[in-house]
Protein backbone atom coordinates (compact mmCIF):
# COMPACT_ATOMS: atom_id res chain seq x y z
CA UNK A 1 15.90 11.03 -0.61
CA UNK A 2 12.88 8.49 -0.38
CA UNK A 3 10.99 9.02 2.62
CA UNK A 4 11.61 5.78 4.69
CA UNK A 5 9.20 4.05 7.11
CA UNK A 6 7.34 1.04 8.37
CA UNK A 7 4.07 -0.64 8.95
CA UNK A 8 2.76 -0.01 12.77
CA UNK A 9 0.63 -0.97 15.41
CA UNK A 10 -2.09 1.32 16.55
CA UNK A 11 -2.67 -1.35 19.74
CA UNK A 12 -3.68 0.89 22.31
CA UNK A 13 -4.52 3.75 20.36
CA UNK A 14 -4.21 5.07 16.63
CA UNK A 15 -2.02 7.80 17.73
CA UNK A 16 0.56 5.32 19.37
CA UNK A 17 1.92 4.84 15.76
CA UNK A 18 3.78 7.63 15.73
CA UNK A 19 5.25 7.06 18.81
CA UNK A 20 6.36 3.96 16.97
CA UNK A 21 7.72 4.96 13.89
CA UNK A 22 9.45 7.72 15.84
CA UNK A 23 11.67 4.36 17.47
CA UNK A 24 13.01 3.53 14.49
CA UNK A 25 13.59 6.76 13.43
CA UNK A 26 11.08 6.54 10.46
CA UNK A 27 9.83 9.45 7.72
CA UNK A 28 6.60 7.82 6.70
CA UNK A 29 3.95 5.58 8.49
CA UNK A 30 0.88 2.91 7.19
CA UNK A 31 -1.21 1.81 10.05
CA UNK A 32 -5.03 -0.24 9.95
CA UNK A 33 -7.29 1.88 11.14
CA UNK A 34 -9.15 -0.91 12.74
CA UNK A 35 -8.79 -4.18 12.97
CA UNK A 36 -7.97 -6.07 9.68
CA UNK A 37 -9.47 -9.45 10.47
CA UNK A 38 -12.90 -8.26 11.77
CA UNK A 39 -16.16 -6.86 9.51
CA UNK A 40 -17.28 -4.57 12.24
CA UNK A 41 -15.36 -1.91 12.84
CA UNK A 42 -16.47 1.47 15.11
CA UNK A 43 -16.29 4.81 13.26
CA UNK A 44 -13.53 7.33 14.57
CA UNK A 45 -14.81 9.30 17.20
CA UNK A 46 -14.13 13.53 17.76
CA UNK A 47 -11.27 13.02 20.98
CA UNK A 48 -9.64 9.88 18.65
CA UNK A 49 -9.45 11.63 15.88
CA UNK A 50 -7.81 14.29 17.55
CA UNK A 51 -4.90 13.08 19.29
CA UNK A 52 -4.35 11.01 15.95
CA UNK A 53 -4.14 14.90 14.50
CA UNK A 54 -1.77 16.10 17.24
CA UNK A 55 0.53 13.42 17.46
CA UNK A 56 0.73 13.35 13.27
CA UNK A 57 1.51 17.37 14.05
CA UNK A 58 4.82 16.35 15.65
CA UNK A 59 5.85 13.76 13.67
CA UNK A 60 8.10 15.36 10.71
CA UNK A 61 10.67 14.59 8.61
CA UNK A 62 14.01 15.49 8.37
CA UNK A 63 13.36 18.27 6.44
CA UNK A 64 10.55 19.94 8.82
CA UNK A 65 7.79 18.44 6.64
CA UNK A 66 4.42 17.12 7.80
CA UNK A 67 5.10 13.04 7.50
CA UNK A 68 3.20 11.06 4.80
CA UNK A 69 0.96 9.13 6.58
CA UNK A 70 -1.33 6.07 4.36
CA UNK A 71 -3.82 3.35 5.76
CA UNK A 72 -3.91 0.10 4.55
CA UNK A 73 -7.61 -1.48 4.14
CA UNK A 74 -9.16 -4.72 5.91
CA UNK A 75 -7.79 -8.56 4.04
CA UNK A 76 -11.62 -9.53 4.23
CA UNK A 77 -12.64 -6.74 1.63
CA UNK A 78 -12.95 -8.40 -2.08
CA UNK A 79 -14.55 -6.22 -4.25
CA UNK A 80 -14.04 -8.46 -7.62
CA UNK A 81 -15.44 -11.73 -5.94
CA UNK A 82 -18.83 -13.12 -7.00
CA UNK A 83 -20.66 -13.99 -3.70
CA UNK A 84 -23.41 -11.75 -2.84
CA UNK A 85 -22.82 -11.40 0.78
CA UNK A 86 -19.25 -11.06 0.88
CA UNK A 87 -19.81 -8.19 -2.04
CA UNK A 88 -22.04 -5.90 0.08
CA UNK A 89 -20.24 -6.37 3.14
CA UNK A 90 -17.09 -5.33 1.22
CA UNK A 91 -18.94 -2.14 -0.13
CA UNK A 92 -19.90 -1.12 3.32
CA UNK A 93 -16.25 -1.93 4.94
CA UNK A 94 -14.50 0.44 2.46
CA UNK A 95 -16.90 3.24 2.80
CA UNK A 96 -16.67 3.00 5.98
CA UNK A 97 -12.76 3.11 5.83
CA UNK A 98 -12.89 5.75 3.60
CA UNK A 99 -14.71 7.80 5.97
CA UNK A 100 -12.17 6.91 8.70
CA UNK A 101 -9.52 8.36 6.49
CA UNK A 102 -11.34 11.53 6.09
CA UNK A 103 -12.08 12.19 10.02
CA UNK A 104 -7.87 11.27 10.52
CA UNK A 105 -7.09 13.05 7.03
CA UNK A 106 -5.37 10.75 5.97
CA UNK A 107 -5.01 11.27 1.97
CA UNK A 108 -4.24 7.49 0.59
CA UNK A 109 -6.04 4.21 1.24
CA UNK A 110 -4.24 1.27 0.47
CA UNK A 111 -5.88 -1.88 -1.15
CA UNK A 112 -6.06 -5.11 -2.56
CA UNK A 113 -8.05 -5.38 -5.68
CA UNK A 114 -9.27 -8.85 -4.83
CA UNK A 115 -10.00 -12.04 -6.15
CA UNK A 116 -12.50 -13.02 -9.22
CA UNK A 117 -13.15 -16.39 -7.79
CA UNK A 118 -12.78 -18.43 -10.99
CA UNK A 119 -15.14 -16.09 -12.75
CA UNK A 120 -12.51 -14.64 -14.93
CA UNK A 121 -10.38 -11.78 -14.72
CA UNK A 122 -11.71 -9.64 -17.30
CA UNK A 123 -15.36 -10.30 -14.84
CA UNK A 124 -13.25 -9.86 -11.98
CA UNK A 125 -11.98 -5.94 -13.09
CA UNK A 126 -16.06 -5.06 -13.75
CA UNK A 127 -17.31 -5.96 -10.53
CA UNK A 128 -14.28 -4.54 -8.92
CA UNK A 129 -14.71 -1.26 -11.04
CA UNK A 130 -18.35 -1.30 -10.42
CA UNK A 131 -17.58 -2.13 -6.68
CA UNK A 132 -14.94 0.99 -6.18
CA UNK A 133 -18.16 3.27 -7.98
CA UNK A 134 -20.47 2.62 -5.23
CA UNK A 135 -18.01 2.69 -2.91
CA UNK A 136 -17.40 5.92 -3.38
CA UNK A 137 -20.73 6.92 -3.63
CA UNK A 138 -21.22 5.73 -0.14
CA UNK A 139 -18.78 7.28 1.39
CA UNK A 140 -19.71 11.06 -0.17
CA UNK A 141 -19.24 13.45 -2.11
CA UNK A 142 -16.92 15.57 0.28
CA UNK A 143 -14.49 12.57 0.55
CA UNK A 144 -11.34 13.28 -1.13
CA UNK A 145 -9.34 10.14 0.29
CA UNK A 146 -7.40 8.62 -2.77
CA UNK A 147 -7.59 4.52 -2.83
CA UNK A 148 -4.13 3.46 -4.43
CA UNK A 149 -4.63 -0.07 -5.87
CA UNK A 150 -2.14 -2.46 -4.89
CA UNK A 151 -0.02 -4.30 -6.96
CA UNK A 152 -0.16 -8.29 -6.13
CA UNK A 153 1.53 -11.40 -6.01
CA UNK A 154 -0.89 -12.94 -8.31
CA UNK A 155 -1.65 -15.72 -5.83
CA UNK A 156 -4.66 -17.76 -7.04
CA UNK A 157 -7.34 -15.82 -8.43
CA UNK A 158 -5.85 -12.57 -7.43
CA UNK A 159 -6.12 -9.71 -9.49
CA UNK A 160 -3.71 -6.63 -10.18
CA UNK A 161 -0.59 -9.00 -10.60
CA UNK A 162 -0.26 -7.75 -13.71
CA UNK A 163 -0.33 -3.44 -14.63
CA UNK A 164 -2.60 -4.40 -17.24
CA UNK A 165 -5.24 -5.28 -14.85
CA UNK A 166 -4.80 -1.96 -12.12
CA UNK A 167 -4.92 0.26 -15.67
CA UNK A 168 -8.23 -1.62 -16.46
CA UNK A 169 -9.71 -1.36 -13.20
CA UNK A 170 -8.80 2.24 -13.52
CA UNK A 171 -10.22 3.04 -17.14
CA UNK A 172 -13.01 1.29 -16.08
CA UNK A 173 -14.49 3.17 -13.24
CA UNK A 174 -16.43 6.57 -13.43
CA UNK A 175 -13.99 8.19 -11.06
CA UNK A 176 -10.33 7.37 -12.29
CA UNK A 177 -9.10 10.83 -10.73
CA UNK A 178 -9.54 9.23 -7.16
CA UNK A 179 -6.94 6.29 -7.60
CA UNK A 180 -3.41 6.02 -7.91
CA UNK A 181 -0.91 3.01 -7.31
CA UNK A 182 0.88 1.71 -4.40
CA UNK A 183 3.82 -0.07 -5.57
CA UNK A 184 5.10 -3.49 -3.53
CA UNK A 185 8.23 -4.82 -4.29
CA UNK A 186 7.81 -8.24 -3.04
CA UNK A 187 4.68 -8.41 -5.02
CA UNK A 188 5.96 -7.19 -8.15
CA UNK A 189 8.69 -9.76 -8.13
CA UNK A 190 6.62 -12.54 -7.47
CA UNK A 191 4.24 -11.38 -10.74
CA UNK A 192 7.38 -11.34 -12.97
CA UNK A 193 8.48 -7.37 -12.66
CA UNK A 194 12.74 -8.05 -12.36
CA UNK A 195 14.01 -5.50 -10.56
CA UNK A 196 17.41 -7.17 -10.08
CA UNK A 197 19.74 -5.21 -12.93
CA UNK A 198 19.60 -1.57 -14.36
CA UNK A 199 18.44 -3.26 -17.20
CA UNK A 200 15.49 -5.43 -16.04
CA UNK A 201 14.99 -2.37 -12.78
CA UNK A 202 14.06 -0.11 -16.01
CA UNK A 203 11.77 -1.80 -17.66
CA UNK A 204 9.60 -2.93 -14.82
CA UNK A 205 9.59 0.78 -14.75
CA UNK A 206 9.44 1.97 -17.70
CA UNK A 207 6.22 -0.85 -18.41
CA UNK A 208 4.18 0.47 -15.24
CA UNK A 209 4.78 4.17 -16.47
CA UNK A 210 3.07 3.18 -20.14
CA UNK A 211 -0.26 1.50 -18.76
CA UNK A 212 -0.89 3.65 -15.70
CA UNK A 213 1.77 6.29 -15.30
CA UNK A 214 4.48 7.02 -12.92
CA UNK A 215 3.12 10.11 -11.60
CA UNK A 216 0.11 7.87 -10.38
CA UNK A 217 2.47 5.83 -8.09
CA UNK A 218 2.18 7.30 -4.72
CA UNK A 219 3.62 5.34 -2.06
CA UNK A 220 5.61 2.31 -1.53
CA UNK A 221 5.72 -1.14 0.22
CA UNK A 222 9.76 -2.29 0.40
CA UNK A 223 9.81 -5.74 0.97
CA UNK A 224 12.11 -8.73 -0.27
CA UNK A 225 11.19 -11.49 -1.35
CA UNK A 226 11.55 -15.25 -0.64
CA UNK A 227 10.19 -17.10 -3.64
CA UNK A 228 12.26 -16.84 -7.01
CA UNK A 229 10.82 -14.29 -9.99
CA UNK A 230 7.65 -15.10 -11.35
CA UNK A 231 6.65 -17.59 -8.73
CA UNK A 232 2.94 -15.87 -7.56
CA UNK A 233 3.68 -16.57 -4.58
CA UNK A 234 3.78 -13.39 -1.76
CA UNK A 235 6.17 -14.08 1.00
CA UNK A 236 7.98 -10.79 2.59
CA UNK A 237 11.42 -11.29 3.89
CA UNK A 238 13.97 -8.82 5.07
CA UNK A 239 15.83 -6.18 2.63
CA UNK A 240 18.37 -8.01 1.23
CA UNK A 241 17.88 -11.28 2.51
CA UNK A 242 15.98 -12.38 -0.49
CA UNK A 243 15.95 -13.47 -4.14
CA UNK A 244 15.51 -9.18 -5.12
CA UNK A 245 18.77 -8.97 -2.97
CA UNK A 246 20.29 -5.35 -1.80
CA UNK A 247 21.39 -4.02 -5.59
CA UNK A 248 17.77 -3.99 -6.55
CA UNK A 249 16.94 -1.76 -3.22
CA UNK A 250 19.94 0.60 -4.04
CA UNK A 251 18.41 1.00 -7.78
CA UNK A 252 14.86 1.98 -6.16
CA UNK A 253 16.66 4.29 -3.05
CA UNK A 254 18.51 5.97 -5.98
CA UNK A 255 15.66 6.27 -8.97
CA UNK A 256 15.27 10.61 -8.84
CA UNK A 257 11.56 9.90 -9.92
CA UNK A 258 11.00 8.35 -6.34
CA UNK A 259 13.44 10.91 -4.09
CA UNK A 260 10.60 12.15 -2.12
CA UNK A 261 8.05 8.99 -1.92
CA UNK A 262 7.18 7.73 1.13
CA UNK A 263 8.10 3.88 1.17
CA UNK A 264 7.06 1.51 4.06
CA UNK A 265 8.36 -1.62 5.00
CA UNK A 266 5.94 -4.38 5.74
CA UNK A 267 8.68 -7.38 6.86
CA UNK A 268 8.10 -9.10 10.69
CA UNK A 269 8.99 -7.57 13.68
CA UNK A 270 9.31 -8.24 16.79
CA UNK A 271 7.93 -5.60 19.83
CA UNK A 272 11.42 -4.33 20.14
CA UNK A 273 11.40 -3.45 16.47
CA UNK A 274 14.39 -4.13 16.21
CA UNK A 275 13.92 -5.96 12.52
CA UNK A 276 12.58 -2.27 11.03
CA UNK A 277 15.59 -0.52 12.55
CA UNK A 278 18.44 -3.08 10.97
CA UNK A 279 15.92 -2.98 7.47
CA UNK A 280 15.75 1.07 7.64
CA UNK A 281 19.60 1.14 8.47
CA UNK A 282 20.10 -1.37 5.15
CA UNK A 283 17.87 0.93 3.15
CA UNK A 284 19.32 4.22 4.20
CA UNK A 285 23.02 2.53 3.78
CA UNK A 286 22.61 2.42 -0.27
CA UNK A 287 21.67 5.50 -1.26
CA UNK A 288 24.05 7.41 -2.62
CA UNK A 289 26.09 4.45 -3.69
């Protein structure tokens, strides 16, 4: 069965996530590994890094295993925009996250592919291609953390609302063997991607696994969605309580290609958590069905 999770704080401490996730009885975790809204960000430091390592030791699924852990990168990077400033400092923010993930080991890296800024979108995937190159330059050669390209709303100048454009930013770069695809259902919906009927479910699928490839999609965001199909616009509700609704949910908790993905939900919360305990309890109530 999918491996089922949330979003959650590190306030107080990276490894305070897992006591987290362990609340709401969770399989698989996404966390910021600093803070999302700020440039400057310290590296991870020997005694952080470890109690990250030893609370991720006890966390485990039902099954015994180690649970998949992913971090999602800072909303200031852009890497396909076209102002100089905001370009470097992008550059240096990913490396640097990058090289967080490494001292935590955590294996995925979560990202936006940003916005071309009325340049274009065919402009857009270059720099972004060109961007991801030197970002993993920067970061070294003995970094093995994976950056799985988010799929998007297709709000303004976004890019990657489309498969096309993820495949392309792919192709494009020197080092295709270090991405993959994290797969938002919210997002997807909002781009145009039905996932409503067996039908429409299938060939979302079935359209993502000719450009890129299922067996590059690695992880999951689950997420509703508030604004009708095709709308661009990305607004997360709660599983079920949207225009995707629950038979779209059972479809994905079902779908044997996905039985041992981790899939994180990214909906509001309050500090109880309350809101990722009903959502989980939704989730886990369709498979099978």
């Amino acid at each position: 069965m999918p491996l089922l999770g949330a979003h959650m704080s590190v306030a107080g401490g990276l490894h305070h996530a897992f006591e987290h996730i362990h609340k709401v009885a969770g399989e698989s975790l996404q966390i910021f590994t600093r803070n999302q809204r700020q440039w400057r960000a310290a590296p991870v430091g020997p005694e952080e890094a470890a109690a990250f390592r030893e609370a991720w030791q006890a966390a485990k699924t039902a099954t015994g295993e180690k649970m998949p852990v992913a971090a999602h990168n800072s909303y200031l990077i852009n890497l396909a925009g076209n102002k100089p400033e905001t370009e470097q400092r992008s550059v240096q923010a990913l490396s640097e996250e990058l090289i967080r993930c490494q001292a935590l080991q955590i294996p995925w890296l979560i990202m936006h592919p940003g916005s071309h800024l009325g340049q274009g979108v065919e402009a857009g995937i270059k720099r972004c291609s060109r961007n991801l190159d030197t970002v993993l330059e920067q970061a070294g050669g003995d970094n093995r953390v994976m950056i799985l390209l988010e799929n998007t709303a297709g709000q303004g100048t976004n890019l990657g609302h489309r498969f096309e454009e993820l495949a392309a930013i792919i192709a494009a770069s020197k080092h295709p063997e270090r991405f993959g695809i994290c797969f938002d259902t919210c997002h997807a919906f909002a781009a145009g991607y039905d996932l409503r009927t067996a039908e429409a479910y299938e060939q979302t699928f079935t359209e993502l696994d000719r450009l890129i490839g299922i067996k590059h999609l690695h992880f999951f965001h689950l997420n509703d969605a508030t604004k009708p199909l095709g709308s661009r616009v990305d607004r997360h509700t709660h599983i079920g309580q949207g225009e995707i609704g629950r038979e779209g949910f059972r479809l994905l908790m079902n779908d044997p290609r996905f039985k041992n993905h981790p899939m994180v939900l990214e909906t509001d919360k309050g500090p109880d958590l309350a809101e990722d305990i009903e959502n989980l309890k939704v989730l886990r109530a369709l498979i099978g069905q």
